[in-house]
PDB file of N, CA and C in Angstrom:
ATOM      1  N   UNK A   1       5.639 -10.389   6.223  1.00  0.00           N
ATOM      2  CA  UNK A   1       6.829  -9.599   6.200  1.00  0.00           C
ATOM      3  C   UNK A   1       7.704 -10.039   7.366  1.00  0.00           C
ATOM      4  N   UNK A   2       8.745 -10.086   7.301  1.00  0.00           N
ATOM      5  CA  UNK A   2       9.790 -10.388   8.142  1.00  0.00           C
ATOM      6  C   UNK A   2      11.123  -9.483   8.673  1.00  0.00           C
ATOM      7  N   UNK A   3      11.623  -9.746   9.887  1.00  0.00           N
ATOM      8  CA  UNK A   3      12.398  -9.209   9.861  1.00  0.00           C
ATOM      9  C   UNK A   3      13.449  -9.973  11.007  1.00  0.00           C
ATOM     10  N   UNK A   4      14.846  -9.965  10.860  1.00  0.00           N
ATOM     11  CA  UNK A   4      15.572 -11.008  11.631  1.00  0.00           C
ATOM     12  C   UNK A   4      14.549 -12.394  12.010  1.00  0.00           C
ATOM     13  N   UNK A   5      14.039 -12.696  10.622  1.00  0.00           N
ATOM     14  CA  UNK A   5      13.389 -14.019  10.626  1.00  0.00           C
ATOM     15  C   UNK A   5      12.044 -13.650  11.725  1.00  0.00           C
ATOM     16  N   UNK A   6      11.246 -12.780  12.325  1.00  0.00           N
ATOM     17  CA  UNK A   6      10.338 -12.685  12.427  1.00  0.00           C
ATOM     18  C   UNK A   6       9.655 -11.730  11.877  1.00  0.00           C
ATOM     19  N   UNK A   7       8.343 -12.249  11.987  1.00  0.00           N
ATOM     20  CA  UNK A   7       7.216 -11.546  10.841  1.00  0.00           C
ATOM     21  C   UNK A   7       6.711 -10.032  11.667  1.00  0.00           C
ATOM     22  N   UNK A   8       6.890  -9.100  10.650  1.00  0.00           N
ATOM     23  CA  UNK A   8       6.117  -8.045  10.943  1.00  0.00           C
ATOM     24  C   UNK A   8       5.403  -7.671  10.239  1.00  0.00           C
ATOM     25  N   UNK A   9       4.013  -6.620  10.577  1.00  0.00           N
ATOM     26  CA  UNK A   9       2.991  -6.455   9.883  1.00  0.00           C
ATOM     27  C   UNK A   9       2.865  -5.442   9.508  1.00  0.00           C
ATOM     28  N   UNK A  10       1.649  -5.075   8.153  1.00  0.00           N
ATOM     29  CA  UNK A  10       2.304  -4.351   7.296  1.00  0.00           C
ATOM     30  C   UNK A  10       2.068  -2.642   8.310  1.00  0.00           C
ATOM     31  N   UNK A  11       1.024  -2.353   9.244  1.00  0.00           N
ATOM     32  CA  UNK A  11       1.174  -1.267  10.213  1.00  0.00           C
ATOM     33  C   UNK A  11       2.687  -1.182  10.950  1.00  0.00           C
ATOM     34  N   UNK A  12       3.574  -2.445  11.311  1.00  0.00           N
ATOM     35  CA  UNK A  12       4.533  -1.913  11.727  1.00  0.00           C
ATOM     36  C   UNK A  12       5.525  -1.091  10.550  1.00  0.00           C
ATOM     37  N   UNK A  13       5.042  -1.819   9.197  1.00  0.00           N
ATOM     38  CA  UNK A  13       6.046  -1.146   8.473  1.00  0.00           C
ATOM     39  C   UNK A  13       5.621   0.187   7.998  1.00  0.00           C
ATOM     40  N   UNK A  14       4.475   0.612   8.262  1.00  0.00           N
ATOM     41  CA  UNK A  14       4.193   1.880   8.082  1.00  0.00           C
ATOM     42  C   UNK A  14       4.600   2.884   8.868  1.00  0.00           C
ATOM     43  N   UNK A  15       4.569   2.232  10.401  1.00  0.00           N
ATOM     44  CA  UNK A  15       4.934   2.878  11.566  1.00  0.00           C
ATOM     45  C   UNK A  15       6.373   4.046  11.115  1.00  0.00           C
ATOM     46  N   UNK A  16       7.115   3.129  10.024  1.00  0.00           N
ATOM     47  CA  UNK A  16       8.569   3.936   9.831  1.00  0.00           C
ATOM     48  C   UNK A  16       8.050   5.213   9.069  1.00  0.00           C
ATOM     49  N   UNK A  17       6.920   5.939   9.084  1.00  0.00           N
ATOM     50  CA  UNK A  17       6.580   6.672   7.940  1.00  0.00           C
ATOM     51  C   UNK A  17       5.775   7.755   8.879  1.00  0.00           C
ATOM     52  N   UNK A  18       6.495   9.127   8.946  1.00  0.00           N
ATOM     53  CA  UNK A  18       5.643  10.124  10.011  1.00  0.00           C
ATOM     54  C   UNK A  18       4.631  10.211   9.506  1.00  0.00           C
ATOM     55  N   UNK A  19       3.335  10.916  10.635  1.00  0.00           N
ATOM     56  CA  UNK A  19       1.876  10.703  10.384  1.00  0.00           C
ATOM     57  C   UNK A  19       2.324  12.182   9.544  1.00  0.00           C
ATOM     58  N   UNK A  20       1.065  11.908   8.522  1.00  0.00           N
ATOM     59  CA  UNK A  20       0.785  12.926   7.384  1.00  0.00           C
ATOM     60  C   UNK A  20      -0.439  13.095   7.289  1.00  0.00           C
ATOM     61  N   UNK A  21      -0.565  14.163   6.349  1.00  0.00           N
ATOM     62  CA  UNK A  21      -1.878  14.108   5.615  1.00  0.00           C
ATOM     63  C   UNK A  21      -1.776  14.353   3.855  1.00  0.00           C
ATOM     64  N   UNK A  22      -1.346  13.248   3.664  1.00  0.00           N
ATOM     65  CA  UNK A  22      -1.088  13.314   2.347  1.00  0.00           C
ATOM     66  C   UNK A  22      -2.188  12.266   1.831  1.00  0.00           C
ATOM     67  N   UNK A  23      -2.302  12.202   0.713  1.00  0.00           N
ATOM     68  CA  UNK A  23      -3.320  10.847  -0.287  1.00  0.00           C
ATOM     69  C   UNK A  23      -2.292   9.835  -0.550  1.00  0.00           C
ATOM     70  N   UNK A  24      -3.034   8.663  -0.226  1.00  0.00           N
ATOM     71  CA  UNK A  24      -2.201   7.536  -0.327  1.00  0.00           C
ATOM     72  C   UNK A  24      -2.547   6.331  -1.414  1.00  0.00           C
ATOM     73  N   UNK A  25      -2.290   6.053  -2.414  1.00  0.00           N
ATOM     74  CA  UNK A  25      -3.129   4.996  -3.250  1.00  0.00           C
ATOM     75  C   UNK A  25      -2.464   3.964  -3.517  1.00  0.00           C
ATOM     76  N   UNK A  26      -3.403   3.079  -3.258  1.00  0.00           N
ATOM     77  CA  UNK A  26      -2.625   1.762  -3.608  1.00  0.00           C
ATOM     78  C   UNK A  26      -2.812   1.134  -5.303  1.00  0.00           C
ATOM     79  N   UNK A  27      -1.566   0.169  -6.120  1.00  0.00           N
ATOM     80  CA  UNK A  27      -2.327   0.140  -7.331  1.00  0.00           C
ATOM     81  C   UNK A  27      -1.913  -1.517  -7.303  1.00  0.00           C
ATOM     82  N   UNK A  28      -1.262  -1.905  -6.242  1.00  0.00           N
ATOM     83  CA  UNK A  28      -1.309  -3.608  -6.643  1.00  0.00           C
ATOM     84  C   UNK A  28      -1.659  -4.113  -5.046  1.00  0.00           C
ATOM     85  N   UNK A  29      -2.422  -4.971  -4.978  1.00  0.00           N
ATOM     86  CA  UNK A  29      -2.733  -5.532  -3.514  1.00  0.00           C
ATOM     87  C   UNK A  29      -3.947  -7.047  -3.695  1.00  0.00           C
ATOM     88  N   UNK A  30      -2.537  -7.878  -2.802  1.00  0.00           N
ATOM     89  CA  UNK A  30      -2.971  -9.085  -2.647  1.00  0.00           C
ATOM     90  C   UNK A  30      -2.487  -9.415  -1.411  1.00  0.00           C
ATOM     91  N   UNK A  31      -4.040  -9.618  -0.398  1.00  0.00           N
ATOM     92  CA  UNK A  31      -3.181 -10.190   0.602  1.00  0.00           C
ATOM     93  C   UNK A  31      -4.591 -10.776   1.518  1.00  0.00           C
ATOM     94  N   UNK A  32      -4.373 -11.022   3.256  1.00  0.00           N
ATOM     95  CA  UNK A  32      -4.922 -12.177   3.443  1.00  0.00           C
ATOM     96  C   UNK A  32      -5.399 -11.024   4.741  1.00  0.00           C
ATOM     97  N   UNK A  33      -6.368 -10.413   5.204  1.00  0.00           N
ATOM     98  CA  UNK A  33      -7.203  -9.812   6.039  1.00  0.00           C
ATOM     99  C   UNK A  33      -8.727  -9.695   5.669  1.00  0.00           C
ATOM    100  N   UNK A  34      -8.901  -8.269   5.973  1.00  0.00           N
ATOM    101  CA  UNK A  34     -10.448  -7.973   5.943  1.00  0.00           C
ATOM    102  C   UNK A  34     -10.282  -6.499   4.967  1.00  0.00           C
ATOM    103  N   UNK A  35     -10.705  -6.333   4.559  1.00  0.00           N
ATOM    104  CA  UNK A  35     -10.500  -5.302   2.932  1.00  0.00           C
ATOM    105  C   UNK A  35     -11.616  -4.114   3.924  1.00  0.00           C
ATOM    106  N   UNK A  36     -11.378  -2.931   3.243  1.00  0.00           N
ATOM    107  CA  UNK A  36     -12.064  -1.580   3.246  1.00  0.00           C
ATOM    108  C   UNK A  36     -13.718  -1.673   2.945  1.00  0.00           C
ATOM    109  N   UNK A  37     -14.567  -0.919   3.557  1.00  0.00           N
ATOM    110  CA  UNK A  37     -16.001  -0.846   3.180  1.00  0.00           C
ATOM    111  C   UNK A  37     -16.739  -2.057   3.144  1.00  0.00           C
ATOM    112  N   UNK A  38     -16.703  -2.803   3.672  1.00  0.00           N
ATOM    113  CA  UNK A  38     -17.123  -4.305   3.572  1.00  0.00           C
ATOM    114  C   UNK A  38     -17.182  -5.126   2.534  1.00  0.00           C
ATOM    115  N   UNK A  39     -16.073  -4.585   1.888  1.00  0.00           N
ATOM    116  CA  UNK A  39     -15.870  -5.475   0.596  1.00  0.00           C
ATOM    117  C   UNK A  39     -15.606  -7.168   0.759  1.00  0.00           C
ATOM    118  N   UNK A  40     -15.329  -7.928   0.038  1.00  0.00           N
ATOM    119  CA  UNK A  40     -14.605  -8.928  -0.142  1.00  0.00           C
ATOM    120  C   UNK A  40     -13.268  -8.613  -0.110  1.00  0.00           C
ATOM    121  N   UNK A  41     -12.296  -9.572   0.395  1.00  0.00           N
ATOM    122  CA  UNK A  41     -10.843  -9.443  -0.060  1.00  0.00           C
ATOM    123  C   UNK A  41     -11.018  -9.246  -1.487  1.00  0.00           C
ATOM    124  N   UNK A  42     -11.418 -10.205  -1.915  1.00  0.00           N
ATOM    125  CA  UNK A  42     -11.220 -10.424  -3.334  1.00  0.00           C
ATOM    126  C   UNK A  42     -12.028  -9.335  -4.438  1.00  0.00           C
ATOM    127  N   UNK A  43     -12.889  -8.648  -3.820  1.00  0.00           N
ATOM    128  CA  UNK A  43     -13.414  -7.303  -4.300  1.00  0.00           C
ATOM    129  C   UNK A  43     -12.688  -6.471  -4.219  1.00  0.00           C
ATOM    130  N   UNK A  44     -12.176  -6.125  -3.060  1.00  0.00           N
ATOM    131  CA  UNK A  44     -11.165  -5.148  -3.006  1.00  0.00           C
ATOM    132  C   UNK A  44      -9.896  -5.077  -4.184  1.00  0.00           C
ATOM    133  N   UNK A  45      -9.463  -6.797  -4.138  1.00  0.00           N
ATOM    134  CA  UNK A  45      -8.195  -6.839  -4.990  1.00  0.00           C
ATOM    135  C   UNK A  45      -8.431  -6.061  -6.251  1.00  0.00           C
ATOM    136  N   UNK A  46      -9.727  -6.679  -6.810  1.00  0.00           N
ATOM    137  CA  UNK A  46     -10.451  -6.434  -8.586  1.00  0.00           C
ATOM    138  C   UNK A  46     -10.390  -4.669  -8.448  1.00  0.00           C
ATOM    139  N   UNK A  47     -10.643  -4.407  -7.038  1.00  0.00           N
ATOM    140  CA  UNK A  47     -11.600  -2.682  -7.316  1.00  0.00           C
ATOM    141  C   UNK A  47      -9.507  -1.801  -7.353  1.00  0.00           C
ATOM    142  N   UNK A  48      -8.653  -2.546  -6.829  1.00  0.00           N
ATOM    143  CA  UNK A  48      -7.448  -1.670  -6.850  1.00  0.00           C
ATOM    144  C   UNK A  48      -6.890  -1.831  -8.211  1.00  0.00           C
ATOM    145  N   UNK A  49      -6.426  -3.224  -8.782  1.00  0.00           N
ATOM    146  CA  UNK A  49      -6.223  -3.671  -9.924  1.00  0.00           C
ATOM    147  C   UNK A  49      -7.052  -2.561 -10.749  1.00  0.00           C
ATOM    148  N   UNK A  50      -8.498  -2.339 -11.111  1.00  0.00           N
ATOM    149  CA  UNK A  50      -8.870  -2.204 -12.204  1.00  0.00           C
ATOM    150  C   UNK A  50      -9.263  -0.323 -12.078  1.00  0.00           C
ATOM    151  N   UNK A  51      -8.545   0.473 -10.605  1.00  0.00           N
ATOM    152  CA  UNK A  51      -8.429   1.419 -10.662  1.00  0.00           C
ATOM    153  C   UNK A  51      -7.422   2.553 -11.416  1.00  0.00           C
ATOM    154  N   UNK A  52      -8.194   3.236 -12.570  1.00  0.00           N
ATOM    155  CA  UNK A  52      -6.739   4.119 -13.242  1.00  0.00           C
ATOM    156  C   UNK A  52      -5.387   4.682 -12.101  1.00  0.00           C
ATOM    157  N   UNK A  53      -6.130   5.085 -11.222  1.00  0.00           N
ATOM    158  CA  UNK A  53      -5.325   6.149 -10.482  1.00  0.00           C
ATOM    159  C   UNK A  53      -5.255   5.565  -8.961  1.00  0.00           C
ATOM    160  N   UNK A  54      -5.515   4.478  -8.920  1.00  0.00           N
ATOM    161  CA  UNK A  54      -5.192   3.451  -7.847  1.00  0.00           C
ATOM    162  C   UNK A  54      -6.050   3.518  -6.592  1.00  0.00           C
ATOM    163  N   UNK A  55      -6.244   2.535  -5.863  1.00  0.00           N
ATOM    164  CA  UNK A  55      -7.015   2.990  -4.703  1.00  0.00           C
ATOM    165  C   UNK A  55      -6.639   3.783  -3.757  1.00  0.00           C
ATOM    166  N   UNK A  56      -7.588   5.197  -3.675  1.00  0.00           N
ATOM    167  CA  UNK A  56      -7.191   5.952  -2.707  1.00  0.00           C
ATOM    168  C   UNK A  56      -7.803   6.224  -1.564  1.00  0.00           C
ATOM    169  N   UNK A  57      -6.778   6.462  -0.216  1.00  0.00           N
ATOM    170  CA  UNK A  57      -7.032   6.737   1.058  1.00  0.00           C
ATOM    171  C   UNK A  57      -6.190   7.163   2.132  1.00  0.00           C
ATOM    172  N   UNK A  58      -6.604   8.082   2.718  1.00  0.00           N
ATOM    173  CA  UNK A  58      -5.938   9.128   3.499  1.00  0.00           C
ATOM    174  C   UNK A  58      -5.154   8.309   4.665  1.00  0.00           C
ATOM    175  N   UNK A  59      -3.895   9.313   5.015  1.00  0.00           N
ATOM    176  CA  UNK A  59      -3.393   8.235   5.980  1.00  0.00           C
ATOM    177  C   UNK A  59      -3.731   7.558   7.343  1.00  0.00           C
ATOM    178  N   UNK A  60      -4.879   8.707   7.978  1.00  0.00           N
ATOM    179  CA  UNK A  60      -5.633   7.453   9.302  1.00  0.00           C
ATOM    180  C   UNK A  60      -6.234   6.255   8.332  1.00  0.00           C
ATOM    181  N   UNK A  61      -6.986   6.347   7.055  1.00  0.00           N
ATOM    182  CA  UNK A  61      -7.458   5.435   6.752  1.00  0.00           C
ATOM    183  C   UNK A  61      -6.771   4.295   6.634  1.00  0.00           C
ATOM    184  N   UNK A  62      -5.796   4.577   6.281  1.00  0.00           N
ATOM    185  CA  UNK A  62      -4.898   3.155   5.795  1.00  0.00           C
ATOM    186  C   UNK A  62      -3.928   2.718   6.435  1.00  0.00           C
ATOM    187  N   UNK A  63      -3.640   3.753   7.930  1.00  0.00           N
ATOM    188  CA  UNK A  63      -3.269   3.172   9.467  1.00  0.00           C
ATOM    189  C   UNK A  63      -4.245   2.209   9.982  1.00  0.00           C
ATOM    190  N   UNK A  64      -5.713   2.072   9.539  1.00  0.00           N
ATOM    191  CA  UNK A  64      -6.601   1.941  10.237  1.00  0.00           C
ATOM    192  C   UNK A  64      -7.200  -0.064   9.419  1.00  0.00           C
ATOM    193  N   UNK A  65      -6.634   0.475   7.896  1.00  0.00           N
ATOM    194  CA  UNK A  65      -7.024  -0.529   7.252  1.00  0.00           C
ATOM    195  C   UNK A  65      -5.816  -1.506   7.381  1.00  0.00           C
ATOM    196  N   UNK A  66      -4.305  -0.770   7.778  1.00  0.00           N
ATOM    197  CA  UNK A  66      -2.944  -2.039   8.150  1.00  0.00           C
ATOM    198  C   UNK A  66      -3.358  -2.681   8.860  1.00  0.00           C
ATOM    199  N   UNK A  67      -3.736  -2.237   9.964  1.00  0.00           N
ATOM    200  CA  UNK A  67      -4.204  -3.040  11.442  1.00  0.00           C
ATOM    201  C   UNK A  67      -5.307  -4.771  10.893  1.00  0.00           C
ATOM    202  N   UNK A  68      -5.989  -4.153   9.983  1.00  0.00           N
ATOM    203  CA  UNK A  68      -7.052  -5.546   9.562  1.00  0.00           C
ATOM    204  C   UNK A  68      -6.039  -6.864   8.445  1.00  0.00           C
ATOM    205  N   UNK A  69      -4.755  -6.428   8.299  1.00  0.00           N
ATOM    206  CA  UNK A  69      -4.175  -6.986   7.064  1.00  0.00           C
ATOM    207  C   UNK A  69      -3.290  -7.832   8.286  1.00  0.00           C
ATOM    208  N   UNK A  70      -3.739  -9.383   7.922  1.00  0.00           N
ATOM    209  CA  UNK A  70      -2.431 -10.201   8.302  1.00  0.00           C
ATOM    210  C   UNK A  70      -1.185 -10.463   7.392  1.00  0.00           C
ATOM    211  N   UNK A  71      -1.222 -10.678   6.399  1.00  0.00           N
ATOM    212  CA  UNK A  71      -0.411 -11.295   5.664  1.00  0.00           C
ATOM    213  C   UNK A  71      -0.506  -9.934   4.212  1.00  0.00           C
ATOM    214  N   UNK A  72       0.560 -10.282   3.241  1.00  0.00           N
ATOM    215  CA  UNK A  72       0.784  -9.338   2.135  1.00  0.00           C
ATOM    216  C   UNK A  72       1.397 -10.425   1.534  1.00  0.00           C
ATOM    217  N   UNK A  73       0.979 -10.104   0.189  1.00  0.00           N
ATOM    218  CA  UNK A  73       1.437 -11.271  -0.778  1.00  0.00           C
ATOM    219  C   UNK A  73       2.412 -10.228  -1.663  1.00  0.00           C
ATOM    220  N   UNK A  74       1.549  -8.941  -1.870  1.00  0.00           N
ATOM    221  CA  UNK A  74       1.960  -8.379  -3.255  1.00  0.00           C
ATOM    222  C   UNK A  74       1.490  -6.512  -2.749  1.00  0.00           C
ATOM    223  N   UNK A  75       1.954  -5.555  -3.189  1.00  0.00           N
ATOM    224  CA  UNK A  75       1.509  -4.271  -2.769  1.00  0.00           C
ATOM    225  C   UNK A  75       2.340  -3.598  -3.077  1.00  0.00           C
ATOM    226  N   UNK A  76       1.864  -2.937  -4.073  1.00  0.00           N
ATOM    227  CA  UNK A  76       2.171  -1.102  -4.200  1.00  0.00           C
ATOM    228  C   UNK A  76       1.249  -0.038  -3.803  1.00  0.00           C
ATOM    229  N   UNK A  77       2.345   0.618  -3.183  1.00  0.00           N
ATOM    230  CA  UNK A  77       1.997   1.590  -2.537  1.00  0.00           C
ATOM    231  C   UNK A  77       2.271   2.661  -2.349  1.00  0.00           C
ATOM    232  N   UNK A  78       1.300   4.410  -2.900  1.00  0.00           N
ATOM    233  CA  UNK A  78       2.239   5.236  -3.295  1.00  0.00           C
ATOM    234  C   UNK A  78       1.709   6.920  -2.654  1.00  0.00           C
ATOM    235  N   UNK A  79       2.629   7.581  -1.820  1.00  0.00           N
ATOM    236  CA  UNK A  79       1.969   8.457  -1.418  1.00  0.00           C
ATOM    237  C   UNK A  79       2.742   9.656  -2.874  1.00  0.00           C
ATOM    238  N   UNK A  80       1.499  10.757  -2.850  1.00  0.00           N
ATOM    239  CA  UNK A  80       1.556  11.813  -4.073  1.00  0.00           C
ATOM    240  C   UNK A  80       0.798  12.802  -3.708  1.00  0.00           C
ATOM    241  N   UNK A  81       1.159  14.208  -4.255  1.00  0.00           N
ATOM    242  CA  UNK A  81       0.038  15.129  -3.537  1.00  0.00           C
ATOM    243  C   UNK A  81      -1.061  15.602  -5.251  1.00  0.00           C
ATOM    244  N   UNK A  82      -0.974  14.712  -6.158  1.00  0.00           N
ATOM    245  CA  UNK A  82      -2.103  14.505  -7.321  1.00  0.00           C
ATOM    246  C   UNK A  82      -2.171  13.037  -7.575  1.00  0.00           C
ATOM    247  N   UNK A  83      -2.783  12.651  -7.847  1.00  0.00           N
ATOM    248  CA  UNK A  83      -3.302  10.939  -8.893  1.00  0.00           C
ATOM    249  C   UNK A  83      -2.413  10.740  -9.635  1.00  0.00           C
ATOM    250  N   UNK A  84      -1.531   9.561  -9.522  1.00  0.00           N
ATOM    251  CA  UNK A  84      -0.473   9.484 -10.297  1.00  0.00           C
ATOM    252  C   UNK A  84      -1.083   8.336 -11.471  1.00  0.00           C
ATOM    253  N   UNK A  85      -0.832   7.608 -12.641  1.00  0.00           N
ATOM    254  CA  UNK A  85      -1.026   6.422 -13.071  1.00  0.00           C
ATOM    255  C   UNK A  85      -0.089   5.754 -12.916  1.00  0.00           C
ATOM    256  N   UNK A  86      -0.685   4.286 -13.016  1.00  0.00           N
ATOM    257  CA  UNK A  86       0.473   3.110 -12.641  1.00  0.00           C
ATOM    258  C   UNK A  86       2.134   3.588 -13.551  1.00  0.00           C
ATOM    259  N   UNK A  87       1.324   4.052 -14.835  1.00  0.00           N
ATOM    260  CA  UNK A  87       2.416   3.506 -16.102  1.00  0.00           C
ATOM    261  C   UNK A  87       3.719   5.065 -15.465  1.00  0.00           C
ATOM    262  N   UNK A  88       3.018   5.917 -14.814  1.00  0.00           N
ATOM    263  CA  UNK A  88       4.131   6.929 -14.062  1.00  0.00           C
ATOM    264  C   UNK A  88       4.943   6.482 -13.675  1.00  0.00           C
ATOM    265  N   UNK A  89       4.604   5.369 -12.574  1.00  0.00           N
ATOM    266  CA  UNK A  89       5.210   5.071 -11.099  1.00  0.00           C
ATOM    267  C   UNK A  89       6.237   4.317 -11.490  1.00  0.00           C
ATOM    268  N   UNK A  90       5.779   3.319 -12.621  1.00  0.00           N
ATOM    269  CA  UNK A  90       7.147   2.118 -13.513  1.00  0.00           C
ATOM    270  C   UNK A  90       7.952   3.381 -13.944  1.00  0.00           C
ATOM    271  N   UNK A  91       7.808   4.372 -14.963  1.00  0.00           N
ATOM    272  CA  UNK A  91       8.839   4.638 -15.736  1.00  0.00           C
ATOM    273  C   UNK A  91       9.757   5.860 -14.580  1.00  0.00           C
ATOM    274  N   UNK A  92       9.098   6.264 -13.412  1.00  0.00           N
ATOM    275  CA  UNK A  92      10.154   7.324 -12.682  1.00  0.00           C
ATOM    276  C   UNK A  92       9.580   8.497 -12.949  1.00  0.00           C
ATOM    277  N   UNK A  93       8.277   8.546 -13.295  1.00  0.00           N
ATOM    278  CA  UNK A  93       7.676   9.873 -14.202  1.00  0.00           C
ATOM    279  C   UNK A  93       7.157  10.752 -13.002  1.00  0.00           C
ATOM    280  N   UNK A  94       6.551   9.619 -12.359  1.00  0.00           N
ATOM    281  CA  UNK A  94       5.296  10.363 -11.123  1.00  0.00           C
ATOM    282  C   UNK A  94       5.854  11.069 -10.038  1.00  0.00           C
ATOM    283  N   UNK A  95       5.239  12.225  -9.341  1.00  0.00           N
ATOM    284  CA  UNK A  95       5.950  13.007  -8.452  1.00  0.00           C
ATOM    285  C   UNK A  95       5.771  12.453  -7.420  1.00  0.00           C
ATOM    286  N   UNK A  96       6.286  12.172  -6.653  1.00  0.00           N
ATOM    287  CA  UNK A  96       6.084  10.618  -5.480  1.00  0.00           C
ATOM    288  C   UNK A  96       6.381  11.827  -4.297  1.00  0.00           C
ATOM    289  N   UNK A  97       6.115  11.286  -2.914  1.00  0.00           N
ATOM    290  CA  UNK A  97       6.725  11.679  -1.582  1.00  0.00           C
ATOM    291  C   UNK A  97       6.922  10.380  -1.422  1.00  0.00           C
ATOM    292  N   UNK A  98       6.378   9.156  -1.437  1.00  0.00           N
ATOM    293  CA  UNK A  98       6.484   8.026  -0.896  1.00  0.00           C
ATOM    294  C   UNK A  98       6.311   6.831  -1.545  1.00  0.00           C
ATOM    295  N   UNK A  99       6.984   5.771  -1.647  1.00  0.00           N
ATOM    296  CA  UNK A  99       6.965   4.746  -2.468  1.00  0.00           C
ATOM    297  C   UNK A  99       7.023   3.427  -1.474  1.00  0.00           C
ATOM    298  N   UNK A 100       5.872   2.163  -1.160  1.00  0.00           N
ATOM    299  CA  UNK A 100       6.267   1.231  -0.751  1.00  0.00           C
ATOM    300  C   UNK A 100       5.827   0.103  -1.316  1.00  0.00           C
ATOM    301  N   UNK A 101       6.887  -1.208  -1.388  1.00  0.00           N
ATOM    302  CA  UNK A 101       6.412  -2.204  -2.405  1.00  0.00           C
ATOM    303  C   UNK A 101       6.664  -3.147  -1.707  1.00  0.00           C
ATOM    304  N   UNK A 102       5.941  -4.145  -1.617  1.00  0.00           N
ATOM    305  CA  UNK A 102       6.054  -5.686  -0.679  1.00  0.00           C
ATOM    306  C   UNK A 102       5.514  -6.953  -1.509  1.00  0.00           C
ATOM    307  N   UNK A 103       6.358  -7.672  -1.345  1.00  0.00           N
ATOM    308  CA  UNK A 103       6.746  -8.932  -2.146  1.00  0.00           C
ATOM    309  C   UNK A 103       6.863 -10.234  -1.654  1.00  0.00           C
ATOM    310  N   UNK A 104       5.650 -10.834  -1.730  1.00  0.00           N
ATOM    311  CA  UNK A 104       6.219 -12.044  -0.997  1.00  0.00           C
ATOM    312  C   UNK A 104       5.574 -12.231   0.534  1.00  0.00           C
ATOM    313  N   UNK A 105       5.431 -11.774   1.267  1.00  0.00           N
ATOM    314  CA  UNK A 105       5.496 -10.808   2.397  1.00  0.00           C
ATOM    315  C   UNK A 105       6.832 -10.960   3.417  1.00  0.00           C
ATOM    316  N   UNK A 106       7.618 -11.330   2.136  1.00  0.00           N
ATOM    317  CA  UNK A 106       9.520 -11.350   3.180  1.00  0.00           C
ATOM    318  C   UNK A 106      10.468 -10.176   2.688  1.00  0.00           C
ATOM    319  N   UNK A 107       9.887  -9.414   1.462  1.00  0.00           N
ATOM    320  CA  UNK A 107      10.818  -8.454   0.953  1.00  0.00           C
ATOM    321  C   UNK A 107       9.864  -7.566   1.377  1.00  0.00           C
ATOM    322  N   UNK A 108      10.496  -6.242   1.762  1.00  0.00           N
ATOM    323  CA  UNK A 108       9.737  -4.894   1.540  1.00  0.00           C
ATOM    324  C   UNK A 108      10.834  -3.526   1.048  1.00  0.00           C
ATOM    325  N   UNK A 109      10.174  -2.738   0.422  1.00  0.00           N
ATOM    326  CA  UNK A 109      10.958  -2.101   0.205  1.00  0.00           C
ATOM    327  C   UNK A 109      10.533  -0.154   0.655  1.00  0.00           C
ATOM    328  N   UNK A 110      10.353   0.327   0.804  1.00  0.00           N
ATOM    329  CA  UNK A 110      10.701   1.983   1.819  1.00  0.00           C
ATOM    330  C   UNK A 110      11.064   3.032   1.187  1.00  0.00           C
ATOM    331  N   UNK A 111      10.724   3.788  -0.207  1.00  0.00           N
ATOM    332  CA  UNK A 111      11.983   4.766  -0.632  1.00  0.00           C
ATOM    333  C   UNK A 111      10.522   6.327  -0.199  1.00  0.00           C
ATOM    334  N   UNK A 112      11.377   7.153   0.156  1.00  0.00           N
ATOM    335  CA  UNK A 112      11.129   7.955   0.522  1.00  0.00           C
ATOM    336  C   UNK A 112      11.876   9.407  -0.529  1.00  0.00           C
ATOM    337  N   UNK A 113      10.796  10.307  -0.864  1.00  0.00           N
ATOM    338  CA  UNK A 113      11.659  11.058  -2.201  1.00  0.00           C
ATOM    339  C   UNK A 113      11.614  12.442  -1.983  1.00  0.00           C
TER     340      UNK A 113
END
């Protein structure tokens, strides 16, 4: 992720987001650290991908899991106070507090609802 042409990481971009205690799930994630529970990266990717209701984790957790992430290829990311499904989040259906999506790791995007 970048910003005025230097890279920031994906904890700084969380940083823009007051501490909560809301559920946080992720439903797309590809990227280049050390994954949750001693998974594989690449376990992790399969276990978010092939989750209905996306991978979920509270927000120290996933303050805790930014810090291990160098790089982001790809990530959605969605705070909700129930389990949303992916096919919600595309059509505008799901009751969101928080929406973040990173692309590339040079685009990010922030909507707050």
């Amino acid at each position: 992720m970048s910003k005025y042409n230097k890279k920031i990481s994906f904890f700084e971009i969380l940083s823009n987001i007051p501490s909560n205690n809301n559920n946080w799930y992720i439903f797309e994630f590809d990227a280049i650290g050390k994954a949750p529970n001693n998974l594989t990266m690449s376990e992790f990717e399969d276990l978010v991908l092939n989750s209905k209701y996306g991978y979920q984790m509270s927000w120290d957790e996933l303050l805790k899991f930014s810090k291990e992430i160098e790089d982001i290829n790809n990530l959605i990311l969605v705070s909700s106070t129930t389990p949303v499904e992916f096919d919600a989040i595309e059509t505008g259906a799901a009751n969101l507090s928080i929406k973040l999506e990173i692309y590339d790791s040079t685009f990010w995007e922030l909507e707050f609802y």
